[in-house]
C-alpha atoms as a PDB file:
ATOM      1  CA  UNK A   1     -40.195 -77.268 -67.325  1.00  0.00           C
ATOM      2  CA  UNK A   2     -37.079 -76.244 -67.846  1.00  0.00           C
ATOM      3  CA  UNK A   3     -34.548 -74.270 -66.291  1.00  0.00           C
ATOM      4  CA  UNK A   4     -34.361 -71.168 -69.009  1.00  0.00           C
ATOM      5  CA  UNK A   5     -37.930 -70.993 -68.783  1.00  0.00           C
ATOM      6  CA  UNK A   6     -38.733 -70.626 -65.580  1.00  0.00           C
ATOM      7  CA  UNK A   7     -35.632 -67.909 -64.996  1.00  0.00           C
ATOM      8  CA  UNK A   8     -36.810 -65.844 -68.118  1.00  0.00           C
ATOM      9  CA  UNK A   9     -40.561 -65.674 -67.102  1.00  0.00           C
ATOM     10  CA  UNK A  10     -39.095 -64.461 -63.180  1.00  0.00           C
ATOM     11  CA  UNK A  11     -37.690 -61.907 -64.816  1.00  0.00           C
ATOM     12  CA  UNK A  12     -40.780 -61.037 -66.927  1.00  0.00           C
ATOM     13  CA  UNK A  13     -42.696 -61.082 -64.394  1.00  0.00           C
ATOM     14  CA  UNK A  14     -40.419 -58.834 -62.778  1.00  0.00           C
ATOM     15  CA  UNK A  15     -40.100 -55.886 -65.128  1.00  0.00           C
ATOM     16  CA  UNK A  16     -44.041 -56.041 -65.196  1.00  0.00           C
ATOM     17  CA  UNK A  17     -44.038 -55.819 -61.586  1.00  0.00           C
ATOM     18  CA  UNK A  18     -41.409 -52.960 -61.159  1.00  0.00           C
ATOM     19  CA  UNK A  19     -43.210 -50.845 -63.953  1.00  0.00           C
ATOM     20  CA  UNK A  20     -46.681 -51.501 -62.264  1.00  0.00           C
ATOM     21  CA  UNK A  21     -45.647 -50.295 -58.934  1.00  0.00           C
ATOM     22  CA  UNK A  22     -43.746 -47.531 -61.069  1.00  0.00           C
ATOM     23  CA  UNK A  23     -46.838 -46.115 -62.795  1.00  0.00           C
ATOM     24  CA  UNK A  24     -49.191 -46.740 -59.466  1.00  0.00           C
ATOM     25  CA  UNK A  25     -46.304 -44.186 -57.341  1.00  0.00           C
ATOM     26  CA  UNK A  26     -46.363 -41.913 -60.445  1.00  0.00           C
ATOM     27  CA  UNK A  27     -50.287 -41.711 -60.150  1.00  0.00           C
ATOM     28  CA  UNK A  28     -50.439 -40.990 -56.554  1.00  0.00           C
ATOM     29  CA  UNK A  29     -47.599 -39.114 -56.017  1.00  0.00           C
ATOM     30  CA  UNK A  30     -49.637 -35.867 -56.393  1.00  0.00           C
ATOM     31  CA  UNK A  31     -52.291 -37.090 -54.426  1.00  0.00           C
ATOM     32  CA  UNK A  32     -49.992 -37.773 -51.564  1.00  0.00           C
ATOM     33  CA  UNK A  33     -48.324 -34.610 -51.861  1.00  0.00           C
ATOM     34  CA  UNK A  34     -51.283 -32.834 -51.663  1.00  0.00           C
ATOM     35  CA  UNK A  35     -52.517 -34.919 -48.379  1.00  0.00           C
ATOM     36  CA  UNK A  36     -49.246 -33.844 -46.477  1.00  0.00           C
ATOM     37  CA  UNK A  37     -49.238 -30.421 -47.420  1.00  0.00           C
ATOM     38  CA  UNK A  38     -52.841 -30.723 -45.835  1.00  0.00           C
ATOM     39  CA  UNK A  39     -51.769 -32.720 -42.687  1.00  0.00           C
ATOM     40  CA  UNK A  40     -49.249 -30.119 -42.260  1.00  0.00           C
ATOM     41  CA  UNK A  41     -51.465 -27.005 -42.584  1.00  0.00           C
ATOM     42  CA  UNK A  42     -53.918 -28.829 -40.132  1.00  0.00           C
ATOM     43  CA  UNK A  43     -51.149 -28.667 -37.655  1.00  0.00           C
ATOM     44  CA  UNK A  44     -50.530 -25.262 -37.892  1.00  0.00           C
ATOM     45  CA  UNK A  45     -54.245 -24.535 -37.471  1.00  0.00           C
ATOM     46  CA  UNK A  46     -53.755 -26.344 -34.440  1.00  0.00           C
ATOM     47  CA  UNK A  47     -51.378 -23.610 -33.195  1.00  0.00           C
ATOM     48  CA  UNK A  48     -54.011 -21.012 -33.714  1.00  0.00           C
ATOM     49  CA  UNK A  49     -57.299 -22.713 -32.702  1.00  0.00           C
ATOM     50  CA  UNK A  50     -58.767 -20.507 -30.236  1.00  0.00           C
ATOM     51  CA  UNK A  51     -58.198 -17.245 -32.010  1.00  0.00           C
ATOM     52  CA  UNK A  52     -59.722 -19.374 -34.929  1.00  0.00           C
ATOM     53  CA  UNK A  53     -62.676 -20.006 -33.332  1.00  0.00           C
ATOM     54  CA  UNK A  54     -63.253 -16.461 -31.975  1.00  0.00           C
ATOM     55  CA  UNK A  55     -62.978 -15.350 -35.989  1.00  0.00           C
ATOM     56  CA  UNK A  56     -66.031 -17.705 -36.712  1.00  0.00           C
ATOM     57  CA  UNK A  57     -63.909 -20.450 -38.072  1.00  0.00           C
ATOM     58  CA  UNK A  58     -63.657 -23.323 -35.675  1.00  0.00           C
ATOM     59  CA  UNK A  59     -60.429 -25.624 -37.273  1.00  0.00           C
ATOM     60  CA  UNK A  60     -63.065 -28.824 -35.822  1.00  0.00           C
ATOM     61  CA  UNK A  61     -64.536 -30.771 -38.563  1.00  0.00           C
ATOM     62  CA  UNK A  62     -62.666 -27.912 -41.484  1.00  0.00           C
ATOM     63  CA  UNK A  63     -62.857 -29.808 -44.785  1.00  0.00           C
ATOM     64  CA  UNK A  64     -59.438 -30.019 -46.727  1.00  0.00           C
ATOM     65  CA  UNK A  65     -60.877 -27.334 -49.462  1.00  0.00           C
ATOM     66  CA  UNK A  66     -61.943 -25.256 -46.181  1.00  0.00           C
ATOM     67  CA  UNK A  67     -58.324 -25.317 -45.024  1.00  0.00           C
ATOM     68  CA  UNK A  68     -56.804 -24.368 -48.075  1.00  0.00           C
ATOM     69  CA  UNK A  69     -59.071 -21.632 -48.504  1.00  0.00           C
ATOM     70  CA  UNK A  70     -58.105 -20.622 -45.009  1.00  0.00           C
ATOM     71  CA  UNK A  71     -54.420 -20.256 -46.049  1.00  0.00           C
ATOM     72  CA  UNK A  72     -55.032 -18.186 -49.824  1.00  0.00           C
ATOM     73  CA  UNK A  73     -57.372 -15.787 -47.663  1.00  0.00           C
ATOM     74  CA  UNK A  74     -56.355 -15.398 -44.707  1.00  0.00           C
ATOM     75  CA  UNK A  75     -52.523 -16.149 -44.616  1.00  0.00           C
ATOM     76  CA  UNK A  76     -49.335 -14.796 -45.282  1.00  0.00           C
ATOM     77  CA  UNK A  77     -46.612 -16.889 -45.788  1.00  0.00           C
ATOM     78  CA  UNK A  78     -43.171 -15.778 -46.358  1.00  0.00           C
ATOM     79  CA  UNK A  79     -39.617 -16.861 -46.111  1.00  0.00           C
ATOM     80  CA  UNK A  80     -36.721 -14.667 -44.093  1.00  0.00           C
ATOM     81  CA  UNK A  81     -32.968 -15.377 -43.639  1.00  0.00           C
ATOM     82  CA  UNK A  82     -31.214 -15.107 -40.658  1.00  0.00           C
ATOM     83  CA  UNK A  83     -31.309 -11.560 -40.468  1.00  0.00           C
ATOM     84  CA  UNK A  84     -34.695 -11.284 -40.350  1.00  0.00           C
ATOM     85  CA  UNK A  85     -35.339 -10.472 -43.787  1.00  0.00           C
ATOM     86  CA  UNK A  86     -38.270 -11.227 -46.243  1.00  0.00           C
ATOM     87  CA  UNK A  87     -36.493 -13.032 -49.791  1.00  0.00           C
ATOM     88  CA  UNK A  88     -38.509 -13.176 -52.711  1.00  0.00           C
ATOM     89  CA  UNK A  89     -36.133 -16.251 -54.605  1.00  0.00           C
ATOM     90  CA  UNK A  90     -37.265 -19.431 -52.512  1.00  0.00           C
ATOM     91  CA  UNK A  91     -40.274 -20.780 -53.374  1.00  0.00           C
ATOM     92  CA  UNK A  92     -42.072 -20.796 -49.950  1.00  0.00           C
ATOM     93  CA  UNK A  93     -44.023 -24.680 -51.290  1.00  0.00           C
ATOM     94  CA  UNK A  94     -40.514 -25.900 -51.956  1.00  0.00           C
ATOM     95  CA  UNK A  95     -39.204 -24.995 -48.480  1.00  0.00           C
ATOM     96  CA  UNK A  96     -38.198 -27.783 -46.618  1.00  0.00           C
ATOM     97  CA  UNK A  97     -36.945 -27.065 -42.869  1.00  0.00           C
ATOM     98  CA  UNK A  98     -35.432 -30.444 -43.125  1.00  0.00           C
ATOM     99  CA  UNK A  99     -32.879 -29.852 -45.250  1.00  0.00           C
ATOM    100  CA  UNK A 100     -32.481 -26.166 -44.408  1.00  0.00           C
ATOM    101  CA  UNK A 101     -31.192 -27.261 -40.717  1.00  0.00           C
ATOM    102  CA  UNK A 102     -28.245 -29.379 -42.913  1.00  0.00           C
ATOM    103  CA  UNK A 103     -26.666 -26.181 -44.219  1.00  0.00           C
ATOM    104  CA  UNK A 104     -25.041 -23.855 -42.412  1.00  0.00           C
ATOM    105  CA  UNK A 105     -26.872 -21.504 -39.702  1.00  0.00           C
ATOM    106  CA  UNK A 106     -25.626 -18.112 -42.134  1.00  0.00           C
ATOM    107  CA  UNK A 107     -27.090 -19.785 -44.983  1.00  0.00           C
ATOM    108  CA  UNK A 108     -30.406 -21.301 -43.815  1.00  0.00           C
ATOM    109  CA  UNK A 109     -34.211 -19.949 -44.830  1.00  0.00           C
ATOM    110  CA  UNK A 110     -37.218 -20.211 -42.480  1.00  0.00           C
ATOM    111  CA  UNK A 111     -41.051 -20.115 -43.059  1.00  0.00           C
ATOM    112  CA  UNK A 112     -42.975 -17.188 -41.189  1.00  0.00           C
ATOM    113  CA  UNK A 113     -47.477 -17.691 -41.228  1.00  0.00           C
ATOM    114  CA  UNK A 114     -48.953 -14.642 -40.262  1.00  0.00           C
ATOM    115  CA  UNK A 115     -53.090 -15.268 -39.808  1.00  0.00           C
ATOM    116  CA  UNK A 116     -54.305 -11.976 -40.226  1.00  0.00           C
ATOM    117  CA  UNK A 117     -57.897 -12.722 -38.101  1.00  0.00           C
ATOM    118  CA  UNK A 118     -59.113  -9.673 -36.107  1.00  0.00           C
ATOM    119  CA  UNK A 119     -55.950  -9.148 -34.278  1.00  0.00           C
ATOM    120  CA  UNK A 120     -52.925 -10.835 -36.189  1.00  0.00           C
ATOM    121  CA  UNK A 121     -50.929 -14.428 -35.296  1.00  0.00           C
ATOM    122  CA  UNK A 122     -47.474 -15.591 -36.611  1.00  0.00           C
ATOM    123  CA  UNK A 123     -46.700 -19.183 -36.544  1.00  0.00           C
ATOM    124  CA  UNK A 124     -42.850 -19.970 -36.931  1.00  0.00           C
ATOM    125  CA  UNK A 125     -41.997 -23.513 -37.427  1.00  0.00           C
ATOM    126  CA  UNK A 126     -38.967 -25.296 -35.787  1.00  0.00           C
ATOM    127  CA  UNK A 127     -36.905 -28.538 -35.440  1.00  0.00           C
ATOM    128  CA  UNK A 128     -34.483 -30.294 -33.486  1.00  0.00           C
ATOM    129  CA  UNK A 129     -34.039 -33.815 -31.902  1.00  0.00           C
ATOM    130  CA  UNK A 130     -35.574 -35.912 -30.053  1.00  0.00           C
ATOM    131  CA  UNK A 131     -34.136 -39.702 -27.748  1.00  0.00           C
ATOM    132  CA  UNK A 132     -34.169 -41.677 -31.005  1.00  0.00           C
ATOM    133  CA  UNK A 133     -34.711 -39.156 -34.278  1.00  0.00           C
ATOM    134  CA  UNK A 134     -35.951 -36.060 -35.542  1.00  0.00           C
ATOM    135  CA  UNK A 135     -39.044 -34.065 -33.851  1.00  0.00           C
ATOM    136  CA  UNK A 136     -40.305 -30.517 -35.403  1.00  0.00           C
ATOM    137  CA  UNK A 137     -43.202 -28.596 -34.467  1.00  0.00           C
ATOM    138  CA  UNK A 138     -45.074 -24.827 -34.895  1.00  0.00           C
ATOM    139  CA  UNK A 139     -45.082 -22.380 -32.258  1.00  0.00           C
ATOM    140  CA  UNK A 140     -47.778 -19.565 -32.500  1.00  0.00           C
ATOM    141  CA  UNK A 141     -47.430 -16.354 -31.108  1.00  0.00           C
ATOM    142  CA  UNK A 142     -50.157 -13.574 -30.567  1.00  0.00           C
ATOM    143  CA  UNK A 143     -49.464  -9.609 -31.921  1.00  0.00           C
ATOM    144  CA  UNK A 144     -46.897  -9.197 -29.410  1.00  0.00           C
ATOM    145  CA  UNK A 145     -44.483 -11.388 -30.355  1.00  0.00           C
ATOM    146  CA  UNK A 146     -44.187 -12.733 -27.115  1.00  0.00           C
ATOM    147  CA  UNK A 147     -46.622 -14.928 -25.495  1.00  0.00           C
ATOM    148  CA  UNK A 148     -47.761 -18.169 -27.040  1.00  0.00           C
ATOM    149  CA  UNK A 149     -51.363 -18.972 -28.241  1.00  0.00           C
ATOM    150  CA  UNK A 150     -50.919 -22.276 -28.820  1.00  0.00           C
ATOM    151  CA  UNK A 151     -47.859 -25.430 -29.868  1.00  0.00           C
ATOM    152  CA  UNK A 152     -48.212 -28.255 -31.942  1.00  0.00           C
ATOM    153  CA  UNK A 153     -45.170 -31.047 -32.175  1.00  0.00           C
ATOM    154  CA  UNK A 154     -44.163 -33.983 -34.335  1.00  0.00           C
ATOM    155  CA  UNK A 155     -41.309 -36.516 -34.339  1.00  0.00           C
ATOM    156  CA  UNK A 156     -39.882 -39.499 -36.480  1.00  0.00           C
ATOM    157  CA  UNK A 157     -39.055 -42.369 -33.693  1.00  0.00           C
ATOM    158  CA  UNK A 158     -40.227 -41.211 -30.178  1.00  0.00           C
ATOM    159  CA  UNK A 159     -41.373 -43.878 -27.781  1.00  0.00           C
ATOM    160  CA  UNK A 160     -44.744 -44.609 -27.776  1.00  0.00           C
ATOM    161  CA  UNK A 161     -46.267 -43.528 -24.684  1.00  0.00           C
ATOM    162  CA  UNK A 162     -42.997 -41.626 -23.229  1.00  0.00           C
ATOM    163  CA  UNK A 163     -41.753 -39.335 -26.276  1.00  0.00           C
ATOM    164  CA  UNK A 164     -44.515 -39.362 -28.540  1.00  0.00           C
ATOM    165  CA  UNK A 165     -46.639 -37.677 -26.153  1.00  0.00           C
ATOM    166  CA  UNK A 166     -45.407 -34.506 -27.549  1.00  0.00           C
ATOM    167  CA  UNK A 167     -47.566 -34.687 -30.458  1.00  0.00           C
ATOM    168  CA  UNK A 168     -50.226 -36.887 -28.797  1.00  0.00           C
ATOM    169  CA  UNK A 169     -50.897 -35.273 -25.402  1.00  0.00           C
ATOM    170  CA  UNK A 170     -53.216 -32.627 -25.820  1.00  0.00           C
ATOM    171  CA  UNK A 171     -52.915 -31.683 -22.273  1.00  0.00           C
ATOM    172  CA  UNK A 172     -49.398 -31.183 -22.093  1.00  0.00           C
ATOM    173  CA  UNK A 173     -49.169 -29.242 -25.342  1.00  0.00           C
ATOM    174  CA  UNK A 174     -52.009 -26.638 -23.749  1.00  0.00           C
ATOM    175  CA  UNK A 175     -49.412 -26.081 -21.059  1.00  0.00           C
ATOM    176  CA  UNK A 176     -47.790 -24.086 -23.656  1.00  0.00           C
ATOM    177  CA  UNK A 177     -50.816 -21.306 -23.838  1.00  0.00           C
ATOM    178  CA  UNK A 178     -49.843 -17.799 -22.295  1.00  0.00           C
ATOM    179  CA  UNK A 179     -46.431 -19.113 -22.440  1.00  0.00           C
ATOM    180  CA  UNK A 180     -43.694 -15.979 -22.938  1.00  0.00           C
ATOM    181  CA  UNK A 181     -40.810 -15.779 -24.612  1.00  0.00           C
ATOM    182  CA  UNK A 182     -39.339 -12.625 -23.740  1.00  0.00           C
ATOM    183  CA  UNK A 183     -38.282 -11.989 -20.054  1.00  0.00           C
ATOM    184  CA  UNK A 184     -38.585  -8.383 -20.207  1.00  0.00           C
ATOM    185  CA  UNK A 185     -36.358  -7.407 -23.338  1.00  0.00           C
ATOM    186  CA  UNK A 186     -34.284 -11.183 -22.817  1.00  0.00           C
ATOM    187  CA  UNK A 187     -35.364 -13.803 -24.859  1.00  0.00           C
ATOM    188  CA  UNK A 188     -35.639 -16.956 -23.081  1.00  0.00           C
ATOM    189  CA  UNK A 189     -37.269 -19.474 -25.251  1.00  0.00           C
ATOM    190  CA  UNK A 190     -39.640 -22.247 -23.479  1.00  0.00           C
ATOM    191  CA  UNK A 191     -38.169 -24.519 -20.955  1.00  0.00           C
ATOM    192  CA  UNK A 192     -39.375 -28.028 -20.415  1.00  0.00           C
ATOM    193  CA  UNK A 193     -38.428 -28.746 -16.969  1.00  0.00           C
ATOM    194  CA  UNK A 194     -38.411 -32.435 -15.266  1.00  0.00           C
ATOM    195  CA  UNK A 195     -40.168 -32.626 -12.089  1.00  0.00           C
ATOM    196  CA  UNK A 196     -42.790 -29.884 -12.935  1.00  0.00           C
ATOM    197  CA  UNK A 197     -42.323 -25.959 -14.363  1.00  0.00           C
ATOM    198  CA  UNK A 198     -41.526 -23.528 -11.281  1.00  0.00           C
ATOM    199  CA  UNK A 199     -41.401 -20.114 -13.158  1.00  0.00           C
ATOM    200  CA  UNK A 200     -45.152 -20.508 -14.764  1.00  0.00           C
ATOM    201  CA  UNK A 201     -44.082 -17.814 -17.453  1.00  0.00           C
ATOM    202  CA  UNK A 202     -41.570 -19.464 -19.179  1.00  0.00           C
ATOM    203  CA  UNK A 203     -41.527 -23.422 -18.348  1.00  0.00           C
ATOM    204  CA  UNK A 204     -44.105 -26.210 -18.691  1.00  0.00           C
ATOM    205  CA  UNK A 205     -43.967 -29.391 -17.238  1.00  0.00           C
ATOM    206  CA  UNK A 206     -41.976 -32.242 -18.455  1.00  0.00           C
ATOM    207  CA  UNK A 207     -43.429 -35.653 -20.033  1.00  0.00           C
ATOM    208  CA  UNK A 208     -42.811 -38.347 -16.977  1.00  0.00           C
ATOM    209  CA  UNK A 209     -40.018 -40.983 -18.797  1.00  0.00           C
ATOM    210  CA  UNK A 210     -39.265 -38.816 -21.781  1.00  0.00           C
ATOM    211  CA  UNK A 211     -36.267 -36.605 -20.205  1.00  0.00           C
ATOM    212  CA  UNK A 212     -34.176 -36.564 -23.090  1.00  0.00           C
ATOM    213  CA  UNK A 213     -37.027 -35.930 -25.736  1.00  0.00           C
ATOM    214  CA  UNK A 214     -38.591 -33.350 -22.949  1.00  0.00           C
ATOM    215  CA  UNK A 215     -34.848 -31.148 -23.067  1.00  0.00           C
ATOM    216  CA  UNK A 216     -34.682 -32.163 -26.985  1.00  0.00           C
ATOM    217  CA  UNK A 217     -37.589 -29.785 -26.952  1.00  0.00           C
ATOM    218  CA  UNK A 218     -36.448 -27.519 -24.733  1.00  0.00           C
ATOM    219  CA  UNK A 219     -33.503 -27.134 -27.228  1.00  0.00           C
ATOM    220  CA  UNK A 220     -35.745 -26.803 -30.263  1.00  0.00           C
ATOM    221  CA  UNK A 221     -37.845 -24.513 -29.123  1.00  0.00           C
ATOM    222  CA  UNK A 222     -34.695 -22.232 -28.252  1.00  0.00           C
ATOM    223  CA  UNK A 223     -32.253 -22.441 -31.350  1.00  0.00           C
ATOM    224  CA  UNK A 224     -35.529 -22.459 -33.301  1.00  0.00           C
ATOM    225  CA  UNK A 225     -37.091 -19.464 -32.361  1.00  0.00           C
ATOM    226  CA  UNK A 226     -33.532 -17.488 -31.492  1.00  0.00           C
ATOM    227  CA  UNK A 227     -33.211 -18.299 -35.182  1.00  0.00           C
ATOM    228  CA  UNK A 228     -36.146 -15.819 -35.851  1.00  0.00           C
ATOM    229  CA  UNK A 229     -35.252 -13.438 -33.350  1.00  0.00           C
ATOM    230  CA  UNK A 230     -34.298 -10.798 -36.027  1.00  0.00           C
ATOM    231  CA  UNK A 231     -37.307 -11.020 -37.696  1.00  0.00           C
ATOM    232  CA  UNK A 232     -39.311 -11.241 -34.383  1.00  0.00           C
ATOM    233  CA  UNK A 233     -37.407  -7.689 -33.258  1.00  0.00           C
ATOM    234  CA  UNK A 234     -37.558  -6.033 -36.169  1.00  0.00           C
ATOM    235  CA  UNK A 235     -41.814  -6.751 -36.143  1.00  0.00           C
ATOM    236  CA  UNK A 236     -42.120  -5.597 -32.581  1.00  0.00           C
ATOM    237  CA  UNK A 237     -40.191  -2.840 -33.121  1.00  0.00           C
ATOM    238  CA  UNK A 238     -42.690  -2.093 -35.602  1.00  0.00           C
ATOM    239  CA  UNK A 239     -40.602  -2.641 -38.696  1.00  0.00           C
ATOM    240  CA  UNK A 240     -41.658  -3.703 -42.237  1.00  0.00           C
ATOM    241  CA  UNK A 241     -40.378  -6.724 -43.653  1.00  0.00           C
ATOM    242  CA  UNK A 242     -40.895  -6.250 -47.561  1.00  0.00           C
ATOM    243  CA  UNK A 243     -40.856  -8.949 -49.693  1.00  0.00           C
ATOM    244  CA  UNK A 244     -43.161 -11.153 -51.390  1.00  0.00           C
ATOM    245  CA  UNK A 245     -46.298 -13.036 -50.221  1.00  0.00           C
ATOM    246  CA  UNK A 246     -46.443 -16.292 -50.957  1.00  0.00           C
ATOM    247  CA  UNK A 247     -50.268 -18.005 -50.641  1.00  0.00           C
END
């Protein structure tokens, strides 16, 4: 067999390959799309589960056409700017936090769900860093716009077992229930404290080993939510933000 043959059917075989796995990506790509937007909205569910389940919907066992359905009927989403304000020219499926928290903090968009249920929920989502890589999460507060019904949190790299418990540890996310974020009229974010919280309004307990992904929350959870602050004052002060809806 000689050499000319055997290089020109490797590269045959090649192209065939490359153009296989090609139209295979091309065929799922929607699918997979679909499936994250669904993992995502299950997480912010997660945020709102007890109010959920007061409304008659428990988020347990919620089919994927059951959670969309949730978010066209009985969710606003909207995007606001730094100053608190609704805009109508992102397109809120588009948004990715990711690469909004590369551009400057003047220029940067963020994505507001408000659950109207029988009282209403807003569910702001935030990201910041963890020991080895990105984490994010969704922080849901109740009418007030102050104390926390419920936190759900993600992350690229954490150790398994130390970091990763944020998203993981069910118990140590619950710690975050009836958490405030105002001190009076201050805004004071959610501290993760090593060693165990001390003032039970505004700290939870750390993750034992995961220091530096326990304050990368801590710092998350403040520049994220301070980020909203404008939009979070002018809704308690019982404001309007216009703009549009986007289901």
């Amino acid at each position: 067999m000689s050499t000319k043959y055997i290089y020109t059917f490797g590269v045959i075989m090649t192209v065939v390959v490359a153009l296989v796995l090609a139209g295979f990506r091309t065929v799922t790509a929607e699918a997979a799309a679909r499936n994250e937007d669904i993992f995502n909205k299950r997480e912010i569910l997660a945020t709102v589960a007890e109010p959920m389940a007061a409304a008659g919907m428990p988020i347990d066992g919620l089919s994927d056409a059951e959670v969309l359905d949730i978010f066209k009927n009985k969710v606003d989403q909207l995007v606001v700017n730094t100053n608190g304000e609704a805009v109508d020219d992102v397109d809120f499926a588009s948004l990715d936090l990711a690469k909004e928290y590369k551009k400057p903090e003047g220029q940067r968009v963020y994505p507001v769900y408000k659950f109207n249920l029988e009282d209403e929920y807003y569910v702001f989502s935030v990201r910041g860093n963890g020991l080895w890589d990105a984490i994010w999460g969704n922080i849901a507060l109740a009418s007030d716009l102050n104390t926390v019904t419920g936190a759900s949190f993600d992350h690229a790299g954490e150790t398994p077992g130390l970091g990763a418990e944020i998203k993981d540890n069910a118990g140590w996310k619950s710690q975050f229930k009836g958490k405030k974020i105002y001190d009076g009229n201050e805004f004071v974010s959610i501290i993760v404290r090593k060693g165990g919280a001390v003032d039970q309004e505004h700290e939870v307990d750390g993750l034992s080993g995961a220091t530096v992904t326990g304050d990368g929350v801590t710092k998350m959870l403040y520049n994220g939510l301070k980020a909203y602050e404008p939009y979070i004052e002018e809704q308690r002060a019982g404001g309007e933000t216009t703009g549009m809806n986007m289901k």
